[in-house]
Protein backbone atom coordinates (compact mmCIF):
# COMPACT_ATOMS: atom_id res chain seq x y z
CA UNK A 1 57.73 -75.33 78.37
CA UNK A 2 59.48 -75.08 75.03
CA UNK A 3 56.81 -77.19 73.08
CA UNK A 4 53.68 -75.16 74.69
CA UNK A 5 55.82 -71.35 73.75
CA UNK A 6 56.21 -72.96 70.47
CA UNK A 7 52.29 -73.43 69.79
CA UNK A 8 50.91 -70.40 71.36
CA UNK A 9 53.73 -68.51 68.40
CA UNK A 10 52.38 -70.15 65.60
CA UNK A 11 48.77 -69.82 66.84
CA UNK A 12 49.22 -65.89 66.85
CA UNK A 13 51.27 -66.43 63.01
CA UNK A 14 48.16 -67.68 61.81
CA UNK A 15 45.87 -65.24 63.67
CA UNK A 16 47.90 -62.35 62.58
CA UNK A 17 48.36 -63.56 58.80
CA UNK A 18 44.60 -64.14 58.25
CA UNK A 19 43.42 -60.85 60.40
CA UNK A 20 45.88 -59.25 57.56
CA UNK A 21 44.23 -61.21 54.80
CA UNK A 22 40.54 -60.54 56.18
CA UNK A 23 41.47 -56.18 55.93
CA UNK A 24 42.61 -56.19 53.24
CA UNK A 25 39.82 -58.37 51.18
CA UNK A 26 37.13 -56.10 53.00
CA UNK A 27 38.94 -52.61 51.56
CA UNK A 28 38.78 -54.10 48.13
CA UNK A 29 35.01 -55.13 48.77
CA UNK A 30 34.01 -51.27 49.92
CA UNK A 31 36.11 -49.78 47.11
CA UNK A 32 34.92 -51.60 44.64
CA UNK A 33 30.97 -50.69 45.62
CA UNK A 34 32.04 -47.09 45.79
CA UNK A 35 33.37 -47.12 42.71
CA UNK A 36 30.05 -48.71 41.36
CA UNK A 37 28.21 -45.95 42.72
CA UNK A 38 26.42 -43.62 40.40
CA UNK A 39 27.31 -39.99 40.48
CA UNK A 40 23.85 -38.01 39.70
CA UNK A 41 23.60 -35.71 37.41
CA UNK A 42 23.31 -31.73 37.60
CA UNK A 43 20.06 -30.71 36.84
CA UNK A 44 19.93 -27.27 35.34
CA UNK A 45 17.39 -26.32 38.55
CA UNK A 46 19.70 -27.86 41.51
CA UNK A 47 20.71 -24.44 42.61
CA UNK A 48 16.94 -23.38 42.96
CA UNK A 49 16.41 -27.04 44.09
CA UNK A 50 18.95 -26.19 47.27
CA UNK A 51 17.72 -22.70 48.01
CA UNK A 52 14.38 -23.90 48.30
CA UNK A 53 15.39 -26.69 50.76
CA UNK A 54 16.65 -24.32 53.10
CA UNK A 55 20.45 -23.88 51.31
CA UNK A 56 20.44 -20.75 51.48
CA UNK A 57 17.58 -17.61 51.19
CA UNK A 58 15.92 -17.10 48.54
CA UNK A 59 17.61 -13.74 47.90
CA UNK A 60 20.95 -14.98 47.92
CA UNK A 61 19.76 -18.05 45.73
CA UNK A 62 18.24 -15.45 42.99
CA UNK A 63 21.79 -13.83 43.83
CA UNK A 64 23.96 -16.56 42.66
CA UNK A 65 21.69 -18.25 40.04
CA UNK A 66 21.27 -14.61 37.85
CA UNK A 67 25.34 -14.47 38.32
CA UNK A 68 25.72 -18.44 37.86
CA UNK A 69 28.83 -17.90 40.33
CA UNK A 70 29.05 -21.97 40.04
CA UNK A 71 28.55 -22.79 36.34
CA UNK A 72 25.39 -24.73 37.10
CA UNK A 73 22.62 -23.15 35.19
CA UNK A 74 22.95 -23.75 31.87
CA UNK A 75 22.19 -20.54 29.91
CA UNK A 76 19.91 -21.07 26.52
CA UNK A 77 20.74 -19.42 23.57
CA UNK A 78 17.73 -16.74 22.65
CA UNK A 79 15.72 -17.67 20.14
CA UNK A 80 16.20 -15.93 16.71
CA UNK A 81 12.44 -15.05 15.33
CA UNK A 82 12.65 -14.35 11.69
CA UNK A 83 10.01 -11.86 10.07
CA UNK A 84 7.79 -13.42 7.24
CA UNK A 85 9.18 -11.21 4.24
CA UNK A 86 6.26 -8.49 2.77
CA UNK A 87 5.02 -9.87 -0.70
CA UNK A 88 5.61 -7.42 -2.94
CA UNK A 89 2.02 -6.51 -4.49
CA UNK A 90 1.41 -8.18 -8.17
CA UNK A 91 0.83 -5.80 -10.17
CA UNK A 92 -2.66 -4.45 -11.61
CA UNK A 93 -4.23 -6.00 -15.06
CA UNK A 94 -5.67 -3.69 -17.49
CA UNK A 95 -9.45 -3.49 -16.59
CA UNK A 96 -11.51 -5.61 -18.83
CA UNK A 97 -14.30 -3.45 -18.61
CA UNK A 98 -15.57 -1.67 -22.10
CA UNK A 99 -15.53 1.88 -20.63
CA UNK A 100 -12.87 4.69 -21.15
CA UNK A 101 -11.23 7.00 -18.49
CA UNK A 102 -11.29 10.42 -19.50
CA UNK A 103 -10.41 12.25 -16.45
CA UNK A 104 -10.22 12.38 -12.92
CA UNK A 105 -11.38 15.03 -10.50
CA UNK A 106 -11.16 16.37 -7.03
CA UNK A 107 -13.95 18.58 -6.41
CA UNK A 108 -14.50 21.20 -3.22
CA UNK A 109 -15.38 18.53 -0.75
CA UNK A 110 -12.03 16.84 -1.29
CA UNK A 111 -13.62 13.70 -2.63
CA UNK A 112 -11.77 12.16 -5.96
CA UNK A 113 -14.18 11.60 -8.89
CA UNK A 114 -13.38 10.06 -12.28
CA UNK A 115 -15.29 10.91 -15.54
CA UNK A 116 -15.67 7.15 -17.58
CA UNK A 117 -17.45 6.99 -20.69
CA UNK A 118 -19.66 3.81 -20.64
CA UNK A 119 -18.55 2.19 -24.29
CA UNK A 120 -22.11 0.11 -24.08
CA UNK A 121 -24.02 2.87 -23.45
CA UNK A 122 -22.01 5.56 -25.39
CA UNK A 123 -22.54 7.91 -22.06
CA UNK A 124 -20.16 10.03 -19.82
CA UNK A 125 -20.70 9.86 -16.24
CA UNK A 126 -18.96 11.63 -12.66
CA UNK A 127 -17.98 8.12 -10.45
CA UNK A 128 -17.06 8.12 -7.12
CA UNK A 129 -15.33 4.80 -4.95
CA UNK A 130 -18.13 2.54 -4.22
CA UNK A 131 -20.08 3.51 -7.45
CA UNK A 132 -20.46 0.62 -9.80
CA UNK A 133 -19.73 0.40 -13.54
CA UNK A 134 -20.55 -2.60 -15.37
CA UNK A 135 -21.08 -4.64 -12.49
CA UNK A 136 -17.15 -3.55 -11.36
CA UNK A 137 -17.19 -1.56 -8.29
CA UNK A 138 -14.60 1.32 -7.71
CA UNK A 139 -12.03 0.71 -5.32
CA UNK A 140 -9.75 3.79 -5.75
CA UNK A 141 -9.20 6.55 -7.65
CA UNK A 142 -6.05 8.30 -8.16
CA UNK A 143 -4.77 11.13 -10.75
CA UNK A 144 -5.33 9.39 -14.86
CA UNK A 145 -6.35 5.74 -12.87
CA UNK A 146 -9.26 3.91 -11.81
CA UNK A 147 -8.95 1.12 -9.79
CA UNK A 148 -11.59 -1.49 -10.40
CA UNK A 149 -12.86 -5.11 -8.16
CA UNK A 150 -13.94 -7.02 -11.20
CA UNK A 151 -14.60 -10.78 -10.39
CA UNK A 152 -12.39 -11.16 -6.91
CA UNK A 153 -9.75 -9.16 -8.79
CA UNK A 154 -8.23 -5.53 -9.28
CA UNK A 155 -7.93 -4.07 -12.59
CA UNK A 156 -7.42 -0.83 -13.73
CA UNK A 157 -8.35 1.67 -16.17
CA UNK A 158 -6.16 4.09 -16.99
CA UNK A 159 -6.33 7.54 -19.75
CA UNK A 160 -5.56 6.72 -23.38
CA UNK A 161 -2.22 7.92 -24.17
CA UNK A 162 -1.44 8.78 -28.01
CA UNK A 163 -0.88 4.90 -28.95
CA UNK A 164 -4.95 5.18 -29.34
CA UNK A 165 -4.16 7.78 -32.49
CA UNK A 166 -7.85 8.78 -32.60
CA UNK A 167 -7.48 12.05 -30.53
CA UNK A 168 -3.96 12.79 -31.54
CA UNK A 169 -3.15 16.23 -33.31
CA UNK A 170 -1.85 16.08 -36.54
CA UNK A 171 -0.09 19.48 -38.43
CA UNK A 172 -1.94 21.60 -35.40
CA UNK A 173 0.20 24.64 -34.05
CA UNK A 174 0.07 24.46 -30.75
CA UNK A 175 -1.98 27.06 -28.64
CA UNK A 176 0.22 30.57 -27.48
CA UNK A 177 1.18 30.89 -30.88
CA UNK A 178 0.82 33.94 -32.89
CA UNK A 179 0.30 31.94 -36.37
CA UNK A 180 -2.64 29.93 -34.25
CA UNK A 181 -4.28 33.27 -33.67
CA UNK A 182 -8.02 33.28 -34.31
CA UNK A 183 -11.45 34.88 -33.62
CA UNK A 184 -12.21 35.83 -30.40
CA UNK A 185 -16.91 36.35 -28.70
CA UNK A 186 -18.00 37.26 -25.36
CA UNK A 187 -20.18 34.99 -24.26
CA UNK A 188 -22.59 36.48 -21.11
CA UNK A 189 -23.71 33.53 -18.17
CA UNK A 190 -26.33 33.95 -15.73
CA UNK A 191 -24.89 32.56 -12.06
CA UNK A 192 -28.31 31.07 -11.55
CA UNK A 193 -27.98 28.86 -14.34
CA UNK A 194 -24.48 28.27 -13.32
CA UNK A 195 -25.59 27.16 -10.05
CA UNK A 196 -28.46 24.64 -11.50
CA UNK A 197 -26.02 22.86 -14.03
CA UNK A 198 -24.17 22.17 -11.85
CA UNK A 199 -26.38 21.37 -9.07
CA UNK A 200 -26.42 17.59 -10.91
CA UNK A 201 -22.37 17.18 -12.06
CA UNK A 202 -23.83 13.48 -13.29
CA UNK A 203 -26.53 15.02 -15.58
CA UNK A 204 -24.69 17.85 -16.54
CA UNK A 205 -21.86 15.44 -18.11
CA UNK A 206 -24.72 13.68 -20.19
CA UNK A 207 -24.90 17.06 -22.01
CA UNK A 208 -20.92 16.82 -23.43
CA UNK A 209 -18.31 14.00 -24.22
CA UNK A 210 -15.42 14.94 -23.84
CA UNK A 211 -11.65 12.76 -24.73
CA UNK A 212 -8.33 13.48 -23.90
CA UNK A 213 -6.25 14.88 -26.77
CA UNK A 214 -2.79 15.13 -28.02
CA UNK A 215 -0.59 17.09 -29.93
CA UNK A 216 3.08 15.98 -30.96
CA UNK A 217 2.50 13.08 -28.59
CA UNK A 218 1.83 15.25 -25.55
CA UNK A 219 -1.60 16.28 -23.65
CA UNK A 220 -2.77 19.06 -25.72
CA UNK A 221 -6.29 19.73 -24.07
CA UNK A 222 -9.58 18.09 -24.03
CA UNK A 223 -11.65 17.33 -27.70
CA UNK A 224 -15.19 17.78 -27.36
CA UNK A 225 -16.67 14.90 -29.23
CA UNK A 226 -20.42 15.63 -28.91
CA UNK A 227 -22.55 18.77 -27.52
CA UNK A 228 -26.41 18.47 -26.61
CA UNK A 229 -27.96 21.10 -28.45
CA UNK A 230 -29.56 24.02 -26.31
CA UNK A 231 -27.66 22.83 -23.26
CA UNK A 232 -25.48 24.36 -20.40
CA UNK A 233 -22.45 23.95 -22.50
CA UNK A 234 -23.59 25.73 -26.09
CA UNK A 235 -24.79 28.59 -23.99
CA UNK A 236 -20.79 28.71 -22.65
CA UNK A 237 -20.23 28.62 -26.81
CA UNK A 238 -18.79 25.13 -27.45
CA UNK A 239 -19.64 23.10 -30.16
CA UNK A 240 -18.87 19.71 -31.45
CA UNK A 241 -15.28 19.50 -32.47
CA UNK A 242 -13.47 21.82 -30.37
CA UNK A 243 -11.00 21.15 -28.10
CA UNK A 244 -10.50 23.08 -25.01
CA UNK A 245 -6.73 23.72 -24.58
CA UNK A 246 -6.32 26.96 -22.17
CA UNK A 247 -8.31 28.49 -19.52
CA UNK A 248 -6.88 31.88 -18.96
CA UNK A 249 -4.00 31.14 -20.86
CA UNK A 250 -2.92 28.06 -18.38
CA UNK A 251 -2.81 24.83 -20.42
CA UNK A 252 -5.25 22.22 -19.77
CA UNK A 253 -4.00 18.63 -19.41
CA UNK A 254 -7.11 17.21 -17.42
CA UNK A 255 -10.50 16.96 -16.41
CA UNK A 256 -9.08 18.76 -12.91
CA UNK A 257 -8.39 21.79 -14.72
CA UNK A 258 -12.48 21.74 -15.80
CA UNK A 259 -13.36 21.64 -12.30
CA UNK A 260 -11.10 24.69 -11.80
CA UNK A 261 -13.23 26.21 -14.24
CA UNK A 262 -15.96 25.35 -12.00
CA UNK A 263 -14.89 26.86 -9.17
CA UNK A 264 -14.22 30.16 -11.16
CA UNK A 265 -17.65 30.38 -12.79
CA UNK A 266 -19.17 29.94 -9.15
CA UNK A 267 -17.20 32.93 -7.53
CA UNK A 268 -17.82 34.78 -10.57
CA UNK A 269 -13.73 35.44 -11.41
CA UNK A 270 -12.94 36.39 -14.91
CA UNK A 271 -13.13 33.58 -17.47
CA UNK A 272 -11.17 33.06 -20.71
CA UNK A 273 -10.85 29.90 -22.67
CA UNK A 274 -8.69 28.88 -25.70
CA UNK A 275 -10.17 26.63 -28.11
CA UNK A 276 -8.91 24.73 -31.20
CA UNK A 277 -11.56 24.95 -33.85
CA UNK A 278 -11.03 24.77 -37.42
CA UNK A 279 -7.27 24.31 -36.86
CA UNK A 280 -7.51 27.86 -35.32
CA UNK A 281 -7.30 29.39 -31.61
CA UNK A 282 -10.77 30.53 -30.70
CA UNK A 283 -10.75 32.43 -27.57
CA UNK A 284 -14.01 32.88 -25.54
CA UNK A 285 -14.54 35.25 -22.59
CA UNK A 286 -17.10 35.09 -19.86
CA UNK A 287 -18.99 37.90 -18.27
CA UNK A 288 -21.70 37.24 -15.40
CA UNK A 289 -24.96 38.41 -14.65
């Protein structure tokens, strides 16, 4: 009785100890696989990923994700766009053309028109944009410059200033003053011949050359280089030599101011000019027929 209690109490020791030692070895077995286990990775989408399997509605989804209540949507920094900086324009070459500016014009219609003597061809003419000089076509015209496309380029030709020394006054009192006093003639124009000369402004400059002149360094009028005998302009009572410096006592610094003229002689208003000739002030007046 004392042998067979003795056996069945070591029989349960041995039970008992391995049951122990079989728990214990199987704990360490599943933690060590769970600690193996991967942990995936937030995606940036997962909170759109779980509304649209039936999380939550799609309301509340768009709720939470535009709040990002759980720090899951990672937000992107906006793109910065940087503007291409404006090239500053290079700046225009002196046109290579042989031709001369001598004025620019607006006339009645509001269209800009430059006067250019043709150096080949020792001729004025009236140019518009688009006309062609030389095989250069106008591209702009603003007041004293000429913008020229010459050979896939822009030059431009601008008024001789005094540096040129041919039209610049020398020991000349300028006009106004009583020691510059001179002769004064009437001079009497038909309108009908007013209105035929300059019916053609292009043929009408082919009568007269005129340059820019200076005094002192400073625009002083226009010098009439050249005038076709029995034209328009020796009726008015230019000749070759003069230079126009006032119309009604305003002074002229332009070829604008001649087509102010222009506009006079057509409404018939009361004309005076002021010309240099023979170091003197000439004044002619105008009455119309």
């Amino acid at each position: 009785m004392g042998r067979g209690f003795l056996k069945v109490a070591i029989n349960l020791a041995f039970i008992s100890t391995a049951v122990y030692l079989g728990v214990g070895l199987g704990y360490r077995v599943i933690a060590s696989n769970i600690w193996q286990l991967e942990m995936p990775s937030i995606k940036e989408d997962s909170a759109k990923d779980f509304a649209k399997r039936g999380g939550i509605s799609s309301p509340e989804a768009g709720s939470i994700i535009a709040r990002n209540l759980f720090g899951s949507v990672v937000q992107k920094e906006p793109e910065v766009r940087h503007e291409p900086k404006a090239e500053k324009p290079e700046p225009l070459k002196p046109s290579s053309l042989k031709a001369s500016l001598i004025g620019t014009v607006t006339g009645s219609d509001g269209v800009s028109r430059a006067v250019i003597e043709d150096n080949e061809k020792k001729r004025q003419g009236l140019y518009r944009i688009g006309d062609t000089l030389q095989g250069a076509a106008i591209k702009e015209i603003a007041r004293g410059m000429v913008v020229f496309r010459v050979g896939g380029r822009d030059e431009v030709l601008l008024i001789k200033d005094k540096s040129s020394g041919k039209l610049e006054g020398r020991g000349v009192t300028p006009s106004g003053s009583s020691s510059a006093a001179g002769s004064r003639s009437e001079v009497t124009v038909k309108k009908q011949d007013i209105e035929s000369s300059f019916a053609n402004l292009n043929d009408l400059l082919t009568q007269m050359r005129i340059k820019p002149y200076f005094a002192d360094g400073k625009p002083a009028g226009l010098a009439v280089a050249w005038v076709k005998p029995e034209s328009f302009f020796t009726n008015m009572g230019l000749k070759g030599g003069d230079v126009i410096q006032s119309i009604n006592d305003s002074p002229i610094t332009g070829a604008d101011d001649i087509m102010a003229v222009y506009k006079d002689l057509r409404i018939g208003s009361d004309i005076s000019i002021q010309v240099l000739r023979d170091r003197k002030i000439h004044t002619i007046s105008y009455r119309f027929e």
